[in-house]
Protein backbone atom coordinates (compact mmCIF):
# COMPACT_ATOMS: atom_id res chain seq x y z
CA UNK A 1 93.69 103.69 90.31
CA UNK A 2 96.14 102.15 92.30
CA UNK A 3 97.85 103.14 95.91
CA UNK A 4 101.87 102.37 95.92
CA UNK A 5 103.12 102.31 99.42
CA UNK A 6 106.77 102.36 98.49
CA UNK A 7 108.35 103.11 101.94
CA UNK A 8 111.36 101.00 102.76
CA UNK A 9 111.02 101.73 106.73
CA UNK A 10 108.89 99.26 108.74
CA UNK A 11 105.34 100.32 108.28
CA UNK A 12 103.70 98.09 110.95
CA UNK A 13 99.93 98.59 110.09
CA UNK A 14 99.49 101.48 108.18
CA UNK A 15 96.03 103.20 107.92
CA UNK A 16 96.39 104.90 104.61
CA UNK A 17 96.43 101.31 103.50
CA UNK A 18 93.02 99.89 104.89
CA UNK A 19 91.82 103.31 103.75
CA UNK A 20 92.99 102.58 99.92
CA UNK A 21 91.40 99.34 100.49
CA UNK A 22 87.92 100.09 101.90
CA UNK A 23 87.39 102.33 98.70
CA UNK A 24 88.40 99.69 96.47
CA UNK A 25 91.61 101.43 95.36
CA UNK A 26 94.21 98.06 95.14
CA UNK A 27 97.71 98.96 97.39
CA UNK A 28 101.12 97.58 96.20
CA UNK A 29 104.03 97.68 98.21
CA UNK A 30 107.41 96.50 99.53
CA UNK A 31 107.44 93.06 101.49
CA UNK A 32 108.81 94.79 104.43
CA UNK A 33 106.63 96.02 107.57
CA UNK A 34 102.87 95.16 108.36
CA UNK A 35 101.89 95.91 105.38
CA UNK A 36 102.39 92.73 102.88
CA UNK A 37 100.43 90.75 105.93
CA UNK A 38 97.19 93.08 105.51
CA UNK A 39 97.50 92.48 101.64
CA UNK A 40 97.87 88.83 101.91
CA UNK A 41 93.80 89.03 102.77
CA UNK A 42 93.57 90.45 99.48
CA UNK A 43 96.10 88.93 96.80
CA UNK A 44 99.50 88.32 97.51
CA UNK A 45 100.34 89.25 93.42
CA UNK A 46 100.35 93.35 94.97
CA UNK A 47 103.29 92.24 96.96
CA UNK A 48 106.92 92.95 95.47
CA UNK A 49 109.12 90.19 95.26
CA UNK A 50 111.95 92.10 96.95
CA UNK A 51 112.64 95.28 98.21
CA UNK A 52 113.74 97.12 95.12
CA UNK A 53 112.16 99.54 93.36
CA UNK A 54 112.51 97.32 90.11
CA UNK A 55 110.67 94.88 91.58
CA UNK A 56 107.63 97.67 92.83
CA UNK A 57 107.42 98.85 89.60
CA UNK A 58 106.60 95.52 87.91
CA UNK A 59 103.96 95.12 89.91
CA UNK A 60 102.69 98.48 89.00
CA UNK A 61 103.18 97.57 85.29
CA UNK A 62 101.08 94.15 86.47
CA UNK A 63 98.63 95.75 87.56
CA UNK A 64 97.95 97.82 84.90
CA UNK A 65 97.96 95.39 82.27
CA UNK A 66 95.62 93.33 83.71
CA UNK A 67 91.86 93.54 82.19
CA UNK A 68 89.25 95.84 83.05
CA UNK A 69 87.28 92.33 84.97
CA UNK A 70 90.37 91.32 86.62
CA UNK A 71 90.99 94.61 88.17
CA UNK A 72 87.11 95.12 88.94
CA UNK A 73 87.24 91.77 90.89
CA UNK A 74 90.30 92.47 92.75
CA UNK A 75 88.66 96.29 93.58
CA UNK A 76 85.71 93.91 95.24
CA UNK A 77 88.37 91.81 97.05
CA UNK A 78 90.05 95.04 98.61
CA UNK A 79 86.91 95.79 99.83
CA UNK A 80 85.95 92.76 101.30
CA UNK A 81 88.85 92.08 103.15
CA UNK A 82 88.53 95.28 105.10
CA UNK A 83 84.93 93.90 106.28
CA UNK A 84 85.89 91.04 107.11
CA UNK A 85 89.31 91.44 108.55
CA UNK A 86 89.05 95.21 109.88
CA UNK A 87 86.18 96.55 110.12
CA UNK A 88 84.73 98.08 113.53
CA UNK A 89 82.89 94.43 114.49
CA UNK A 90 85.68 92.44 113.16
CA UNK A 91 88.29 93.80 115.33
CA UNK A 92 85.82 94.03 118.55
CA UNK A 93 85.59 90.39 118.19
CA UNK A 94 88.92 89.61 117.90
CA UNK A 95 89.86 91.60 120.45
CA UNK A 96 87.10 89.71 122.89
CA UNK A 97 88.58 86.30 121.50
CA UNK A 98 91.95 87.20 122.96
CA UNK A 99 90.58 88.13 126.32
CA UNK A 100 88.73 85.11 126.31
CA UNK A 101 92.05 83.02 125.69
């Protein structure tokens, strides 16, 4: 399974995304919006190099070809980067922190 997020508008956070993510379902996408800084958490390789479809399409060939552990792993990483970076605790305290700055 994989989640392609192939808009070439500014998508500046993008909930489908964490959404793909908190079930383990890996996102790829343009480097353009919010969205390539909420994949960085999780492995910059299911950002494309540019904004062309060429270059979103490799990565959707990449990701495919990788093995069954890879993409197991990398399902565990999209998971745990929307614990740690957006779940419902997460953001309350990094909300606080601000206020407290």
């Amino acid at each position: 399974d994989v989640f392609v997020m192939s808009s070439t508008s500014l998508e500046f956070f993008g909930i489908t995304v964490i959404e793909s993510l908190a079930l383990g379902i890996p996102v790829i996408c343009l480097p353009n919006g919010g969205v390539p800084e909420i994949l960085q958490h999780v492995d910059p390789r299911l950002i494309a190099k540019n904004n062309s479809f060429q270059a979103l399409s490799a990565k959707v060939i990449w990701l495919m070809s990788i093995s069954d552990s890879e993409y197991n792993q990398l399902r565990q990483r999209c998971i745990d980067a929307v614990r740690r970076y957006y779940s419902d605790t997460s953001v309350q305290q990094q909300v606080l922190s601000l206020y407290e700055q």
